[in-house]
C-alpha atoms as a PDB file:
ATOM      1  CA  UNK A   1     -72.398  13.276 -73.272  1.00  0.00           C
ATOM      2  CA  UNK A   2     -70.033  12.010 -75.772  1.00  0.00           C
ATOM      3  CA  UNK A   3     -67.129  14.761 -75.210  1.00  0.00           C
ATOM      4  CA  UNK A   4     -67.230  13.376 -71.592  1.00  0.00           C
ATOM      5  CA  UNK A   5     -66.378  10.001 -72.453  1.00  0.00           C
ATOM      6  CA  UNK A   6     -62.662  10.618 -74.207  1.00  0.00           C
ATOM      7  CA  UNK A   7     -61.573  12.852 -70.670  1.00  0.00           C
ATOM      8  CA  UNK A   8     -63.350   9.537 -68.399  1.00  0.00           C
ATOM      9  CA  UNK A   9     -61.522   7.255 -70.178  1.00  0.00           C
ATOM     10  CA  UNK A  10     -57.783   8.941 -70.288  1.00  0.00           C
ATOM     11  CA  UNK A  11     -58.394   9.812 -66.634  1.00  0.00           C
ATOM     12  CA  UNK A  12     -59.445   5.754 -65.771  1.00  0.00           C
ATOM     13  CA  UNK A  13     -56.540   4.938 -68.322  1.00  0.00           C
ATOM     14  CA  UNK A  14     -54.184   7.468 -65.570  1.00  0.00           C
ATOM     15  CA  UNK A  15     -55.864   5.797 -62.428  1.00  0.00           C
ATOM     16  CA  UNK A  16     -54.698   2.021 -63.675  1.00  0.00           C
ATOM     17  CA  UNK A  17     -50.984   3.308 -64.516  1.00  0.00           C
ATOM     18  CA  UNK A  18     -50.671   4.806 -60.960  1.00  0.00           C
ATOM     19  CA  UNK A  19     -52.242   1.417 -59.235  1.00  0.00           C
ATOM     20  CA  UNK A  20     -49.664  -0.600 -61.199  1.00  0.00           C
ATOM     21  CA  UNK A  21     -46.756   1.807 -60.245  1.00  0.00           C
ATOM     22  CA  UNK A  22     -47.586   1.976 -56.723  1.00  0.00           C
ATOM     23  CA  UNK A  23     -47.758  -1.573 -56.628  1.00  0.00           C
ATOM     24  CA  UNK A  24     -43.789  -1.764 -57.610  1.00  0.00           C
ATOM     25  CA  UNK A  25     -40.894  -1.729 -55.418  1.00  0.00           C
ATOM     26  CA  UNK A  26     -38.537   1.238 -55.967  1.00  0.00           C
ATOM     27  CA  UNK A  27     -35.536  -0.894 -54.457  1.00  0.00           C
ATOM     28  CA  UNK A  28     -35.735  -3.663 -57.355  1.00  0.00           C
ATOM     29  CA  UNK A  29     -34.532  -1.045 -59.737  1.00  0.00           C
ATOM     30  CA  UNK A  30     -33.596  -3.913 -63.339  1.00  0.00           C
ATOM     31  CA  UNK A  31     -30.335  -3.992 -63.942  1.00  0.00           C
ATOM     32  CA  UNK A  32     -28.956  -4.344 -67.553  1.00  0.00           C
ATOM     33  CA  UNK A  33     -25.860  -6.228 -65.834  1.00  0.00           C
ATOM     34  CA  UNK A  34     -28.281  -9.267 -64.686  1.00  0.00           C
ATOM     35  CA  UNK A  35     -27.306 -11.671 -67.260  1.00  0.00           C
ATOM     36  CA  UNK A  36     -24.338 -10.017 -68.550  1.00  0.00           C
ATOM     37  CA  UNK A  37     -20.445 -11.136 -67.405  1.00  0.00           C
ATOM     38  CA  UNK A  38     -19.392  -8.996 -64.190  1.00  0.00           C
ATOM     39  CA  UNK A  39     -17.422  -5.916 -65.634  1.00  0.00           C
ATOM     40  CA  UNK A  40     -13.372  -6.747 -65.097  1.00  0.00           C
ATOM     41  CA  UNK A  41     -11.577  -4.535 -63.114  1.00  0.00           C
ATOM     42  CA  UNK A  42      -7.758  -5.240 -61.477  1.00  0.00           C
ATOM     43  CA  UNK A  43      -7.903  -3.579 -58.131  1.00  0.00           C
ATOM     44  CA  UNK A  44      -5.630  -3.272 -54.975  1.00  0.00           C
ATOM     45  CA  UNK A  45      -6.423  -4.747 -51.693  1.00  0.00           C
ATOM     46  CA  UNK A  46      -7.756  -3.225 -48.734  1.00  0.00           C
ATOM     47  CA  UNK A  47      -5.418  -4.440 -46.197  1.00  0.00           C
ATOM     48  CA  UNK A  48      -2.292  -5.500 -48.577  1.00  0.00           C
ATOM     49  CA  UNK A  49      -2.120  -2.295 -51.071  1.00  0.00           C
ATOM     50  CA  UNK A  50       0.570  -4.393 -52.925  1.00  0.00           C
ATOM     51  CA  UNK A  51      -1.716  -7.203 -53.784  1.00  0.00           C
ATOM     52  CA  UNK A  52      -4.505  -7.095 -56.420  1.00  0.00           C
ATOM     53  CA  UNK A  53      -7.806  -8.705 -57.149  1.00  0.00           C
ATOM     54  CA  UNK A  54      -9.489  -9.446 -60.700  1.00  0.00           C
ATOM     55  CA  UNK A  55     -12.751 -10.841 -60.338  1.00  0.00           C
ATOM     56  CA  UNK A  56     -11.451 -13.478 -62.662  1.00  0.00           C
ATOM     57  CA  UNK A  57      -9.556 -14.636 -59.903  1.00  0.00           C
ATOM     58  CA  UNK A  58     -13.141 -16.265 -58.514  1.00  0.00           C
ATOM     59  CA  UNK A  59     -14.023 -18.154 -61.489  1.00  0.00           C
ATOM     60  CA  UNK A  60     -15.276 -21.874 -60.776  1.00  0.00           C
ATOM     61  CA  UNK A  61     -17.124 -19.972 -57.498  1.00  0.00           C
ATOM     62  CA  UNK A  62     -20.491 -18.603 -56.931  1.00  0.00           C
ATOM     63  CA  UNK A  63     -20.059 -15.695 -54.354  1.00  0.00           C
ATOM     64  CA  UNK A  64     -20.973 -11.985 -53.395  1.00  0.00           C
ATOM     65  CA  UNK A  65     -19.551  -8.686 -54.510  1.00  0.00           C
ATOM     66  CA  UNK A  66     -20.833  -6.477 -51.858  1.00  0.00           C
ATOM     67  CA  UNK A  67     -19.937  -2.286 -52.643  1.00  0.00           C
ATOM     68  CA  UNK A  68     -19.460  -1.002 -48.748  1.00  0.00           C
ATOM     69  CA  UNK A  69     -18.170   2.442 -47.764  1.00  0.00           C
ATOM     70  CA  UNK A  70     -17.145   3.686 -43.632  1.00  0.00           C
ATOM     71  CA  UNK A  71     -19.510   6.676 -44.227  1.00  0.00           C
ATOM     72  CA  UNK A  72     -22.456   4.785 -45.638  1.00  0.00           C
ATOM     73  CA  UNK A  73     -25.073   4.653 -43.082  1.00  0.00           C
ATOM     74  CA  UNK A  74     -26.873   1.490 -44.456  1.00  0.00           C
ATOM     75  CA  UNK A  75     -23.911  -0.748 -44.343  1.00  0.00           C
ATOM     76  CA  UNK A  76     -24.160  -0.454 -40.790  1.00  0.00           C
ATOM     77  CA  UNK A  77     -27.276  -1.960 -41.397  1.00  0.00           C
ATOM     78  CA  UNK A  78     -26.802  -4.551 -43.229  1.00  0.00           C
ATOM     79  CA  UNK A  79     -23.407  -5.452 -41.661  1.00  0.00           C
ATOM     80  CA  UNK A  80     -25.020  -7.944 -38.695  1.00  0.00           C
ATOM     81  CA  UNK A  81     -26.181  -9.867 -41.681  1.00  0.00           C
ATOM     82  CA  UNK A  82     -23.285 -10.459 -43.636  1.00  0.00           C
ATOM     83  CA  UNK A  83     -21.091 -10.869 -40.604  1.00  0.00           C
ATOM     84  CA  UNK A  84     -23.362 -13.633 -39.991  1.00  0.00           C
ATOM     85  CA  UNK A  85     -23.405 -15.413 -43.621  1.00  0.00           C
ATOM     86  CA  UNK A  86     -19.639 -15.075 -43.174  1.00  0.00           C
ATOM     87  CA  UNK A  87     -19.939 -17.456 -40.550  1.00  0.00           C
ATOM     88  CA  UNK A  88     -22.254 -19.685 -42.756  1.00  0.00           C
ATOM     89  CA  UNK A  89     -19.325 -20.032 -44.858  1.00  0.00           C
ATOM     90  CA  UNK A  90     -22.031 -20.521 -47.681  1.00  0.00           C
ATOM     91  CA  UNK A  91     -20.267 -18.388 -50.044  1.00  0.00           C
ATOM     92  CA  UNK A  92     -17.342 -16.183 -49.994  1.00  0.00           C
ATOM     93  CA  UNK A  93     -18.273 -12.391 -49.531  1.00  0.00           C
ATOM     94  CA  UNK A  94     -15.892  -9.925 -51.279  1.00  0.00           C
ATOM     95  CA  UNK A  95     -15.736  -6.617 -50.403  1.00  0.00           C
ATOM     96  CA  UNK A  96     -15.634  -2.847 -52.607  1.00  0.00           C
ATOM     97  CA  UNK A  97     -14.849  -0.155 -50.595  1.00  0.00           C
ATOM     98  CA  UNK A  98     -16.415   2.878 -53.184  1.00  0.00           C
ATOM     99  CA  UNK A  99     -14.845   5.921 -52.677  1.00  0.00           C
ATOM    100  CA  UNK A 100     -13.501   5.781 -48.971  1.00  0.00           C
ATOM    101  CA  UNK A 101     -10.310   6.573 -47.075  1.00  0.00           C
ATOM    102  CA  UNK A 102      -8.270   3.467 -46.466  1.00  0.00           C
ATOM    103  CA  UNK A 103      -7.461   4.549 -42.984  1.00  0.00           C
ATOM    104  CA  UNK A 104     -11.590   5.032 -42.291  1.00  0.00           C
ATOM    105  CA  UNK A 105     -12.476   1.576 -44.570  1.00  0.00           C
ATOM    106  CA  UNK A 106      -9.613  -0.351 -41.970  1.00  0.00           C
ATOM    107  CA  UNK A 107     -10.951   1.347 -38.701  1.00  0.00           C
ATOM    108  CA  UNK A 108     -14.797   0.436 -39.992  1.00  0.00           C
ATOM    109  CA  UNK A 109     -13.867  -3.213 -40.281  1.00  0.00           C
ATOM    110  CA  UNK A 110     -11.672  -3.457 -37.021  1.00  0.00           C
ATOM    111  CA  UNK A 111     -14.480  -1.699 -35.012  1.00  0.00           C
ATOM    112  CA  UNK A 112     -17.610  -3.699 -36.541  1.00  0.00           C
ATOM    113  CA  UNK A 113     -15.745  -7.021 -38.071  1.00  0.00           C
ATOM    114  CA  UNK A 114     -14.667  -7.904 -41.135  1.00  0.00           C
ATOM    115  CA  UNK A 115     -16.887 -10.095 -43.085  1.00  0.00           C
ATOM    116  CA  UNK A 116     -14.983  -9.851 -46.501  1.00  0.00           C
ATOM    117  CA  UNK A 117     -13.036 -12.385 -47.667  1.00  0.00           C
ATOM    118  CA  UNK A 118     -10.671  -9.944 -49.265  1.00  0.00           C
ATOM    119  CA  UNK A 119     -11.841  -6.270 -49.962  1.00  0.00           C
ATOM    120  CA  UNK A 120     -10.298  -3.966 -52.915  1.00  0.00           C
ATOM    121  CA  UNK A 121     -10.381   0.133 -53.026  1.00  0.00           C
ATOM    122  CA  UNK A 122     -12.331   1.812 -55.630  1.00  0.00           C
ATOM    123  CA  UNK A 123     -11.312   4.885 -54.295  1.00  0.00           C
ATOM    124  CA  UNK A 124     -12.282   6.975 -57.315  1.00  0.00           C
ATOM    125  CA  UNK A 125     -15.676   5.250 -57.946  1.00  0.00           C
ATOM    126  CA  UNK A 126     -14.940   3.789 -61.676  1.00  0.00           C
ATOM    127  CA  UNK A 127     -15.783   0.375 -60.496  1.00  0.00           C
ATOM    128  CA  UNK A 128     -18.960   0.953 -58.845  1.00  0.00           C
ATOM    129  CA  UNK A 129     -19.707   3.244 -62.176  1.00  0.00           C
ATOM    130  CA  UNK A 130     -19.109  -0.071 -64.620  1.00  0.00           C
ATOM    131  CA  UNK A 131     -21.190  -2.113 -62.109  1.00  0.00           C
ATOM    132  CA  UNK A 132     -23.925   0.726 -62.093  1.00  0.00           C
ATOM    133  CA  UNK A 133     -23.658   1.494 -58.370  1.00  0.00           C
ATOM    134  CA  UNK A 134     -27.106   3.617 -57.611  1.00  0.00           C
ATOM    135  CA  UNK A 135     -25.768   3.904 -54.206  1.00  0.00           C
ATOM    136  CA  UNK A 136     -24.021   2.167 -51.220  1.00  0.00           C
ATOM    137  CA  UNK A 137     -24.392  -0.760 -50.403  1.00  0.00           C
ATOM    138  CA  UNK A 138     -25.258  -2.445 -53.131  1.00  0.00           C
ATOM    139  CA  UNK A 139     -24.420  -6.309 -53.559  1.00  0.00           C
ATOM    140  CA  UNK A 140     -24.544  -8.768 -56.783  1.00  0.00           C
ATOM    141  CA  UNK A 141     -24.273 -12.364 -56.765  1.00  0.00           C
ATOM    142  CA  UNK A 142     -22.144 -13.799 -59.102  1.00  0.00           C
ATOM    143  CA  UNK A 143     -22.121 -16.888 -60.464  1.00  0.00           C
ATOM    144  CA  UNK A 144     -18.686 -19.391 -61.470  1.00  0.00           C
ATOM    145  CA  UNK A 145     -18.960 -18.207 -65.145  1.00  0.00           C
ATOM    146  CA  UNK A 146     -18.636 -14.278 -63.907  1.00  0.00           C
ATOM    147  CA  UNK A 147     -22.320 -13.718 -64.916  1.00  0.00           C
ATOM    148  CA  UNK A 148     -24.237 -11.738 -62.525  1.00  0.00           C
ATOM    149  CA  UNK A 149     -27.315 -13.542 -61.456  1.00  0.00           C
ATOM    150  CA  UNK A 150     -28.752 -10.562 -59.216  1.00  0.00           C
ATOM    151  CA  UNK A 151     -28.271  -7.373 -57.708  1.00  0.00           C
ATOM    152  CA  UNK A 152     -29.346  -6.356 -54.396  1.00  0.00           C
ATOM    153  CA  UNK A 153     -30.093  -2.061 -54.258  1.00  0.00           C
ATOM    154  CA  UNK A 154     -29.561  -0.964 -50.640  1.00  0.00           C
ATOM    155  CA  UNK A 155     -29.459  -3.325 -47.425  1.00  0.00           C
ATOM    156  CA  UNK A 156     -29.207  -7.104 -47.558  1.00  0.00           C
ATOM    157  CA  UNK A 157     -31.841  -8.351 -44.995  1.00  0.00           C
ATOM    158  CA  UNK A 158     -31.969 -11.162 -43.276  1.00  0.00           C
ATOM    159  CA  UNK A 159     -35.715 -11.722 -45.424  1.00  0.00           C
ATOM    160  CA  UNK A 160     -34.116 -11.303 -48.887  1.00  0.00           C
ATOM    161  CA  UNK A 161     -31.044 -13.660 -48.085  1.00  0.00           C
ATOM    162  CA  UNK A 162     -32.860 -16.183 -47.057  1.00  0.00           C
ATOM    163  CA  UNK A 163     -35.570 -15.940 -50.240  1.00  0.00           C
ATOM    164  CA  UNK A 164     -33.766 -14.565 -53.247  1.00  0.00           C
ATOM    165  CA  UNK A 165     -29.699 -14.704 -52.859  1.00  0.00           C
ATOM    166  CA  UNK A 166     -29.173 -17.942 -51.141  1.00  0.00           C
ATOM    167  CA  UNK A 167     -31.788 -20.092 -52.911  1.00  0.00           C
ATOM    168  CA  UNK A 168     -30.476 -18.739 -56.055  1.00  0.00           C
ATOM    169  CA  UNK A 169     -26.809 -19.495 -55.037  1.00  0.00           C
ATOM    170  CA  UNK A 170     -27.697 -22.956 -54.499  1.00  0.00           C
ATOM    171  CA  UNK A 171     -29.028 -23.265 -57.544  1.00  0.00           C
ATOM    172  CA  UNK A 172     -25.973 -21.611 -59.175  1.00  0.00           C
ATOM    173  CA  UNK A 173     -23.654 -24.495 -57.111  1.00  0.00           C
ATOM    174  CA  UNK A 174     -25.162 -27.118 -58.695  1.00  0.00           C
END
């Protein structure tokens, strides 16, 4: 009886590790950046190659760094949504476009709108590698220090604005 009780008890010790993990959600993946200051970069803009944006340039502001791309599927998605906090004018949005073709990035925006206060090129995807890009879209709120309060894997919804980024910016404003 006793040399069933060591197998029962790893196996109900296997059974309460899967519960918890299929309890968690695989889209709030921790980030190590949450905390930490937004990683610098100096990158051209979108629509004006001959200008530049540091994210230093937003300091004093809370707003969004949203990582968009014309062949990501998702920003479609998501797009409604920020087109709409755009509106808001709650916070500015700013937009990089990871590893797209200007020419595709401009048409994307003209046929769908243009949220984005200003958007820069990561064409070769170094940014999105500093910020830890899993995948596009991803979007981080940052706060007027250049700390990144939180990072949004995937799609913003319309459910997750309203209870996790804009709460939290509010907070962040005050």
């Amino acid at each position: 009886m006793k040399r069933f009780l060591l197998p029962l008890a790893v196996f109900i010790l296997l059974v309460g590790f899967l519960a918890v993990g299929l309890k968690l959600n695989p889209r709030e993946v921790p980030s190590p950046l949450v905390g930490r200051a937004a990683p610098s970069f100096d990158l051209p803009l979108l629509h004006q190659p001959d200008k530049r944006f540091a994210p230093a340039d937003m300091r004093g502001k809370v707003w969004l760094l949203n990582v968009w791309a014309s062949w990501c599927v998702s920003c479609r998605d998501e797009h409604p949504i920020l087109m709409a906090l755009a509106k808001r004018g709650v916070m500015p949005i700013l937009g990089l476009n990871y590893k797209d073709k200007g020419d595709e990035a401009t048409a994307w925006l003209k046929q769908f709108g243009n949220p984005y206060e200003l958007s820069v090129v990561d064409a070769d995807g170094r940014i999105g590698i500093d910020y830890g890009v899993y995948g596009v879209p991803e979007t981080y709120l940052i706060d007027p220090e250049g700390v990144i309060r939180y990072k949004q894997i995937g799609p913003v919804t319309a459910a997750i604005l309203e209870q996790k980024i804009l709460p939290l910016a509010l907070v962040l404003k005050e």
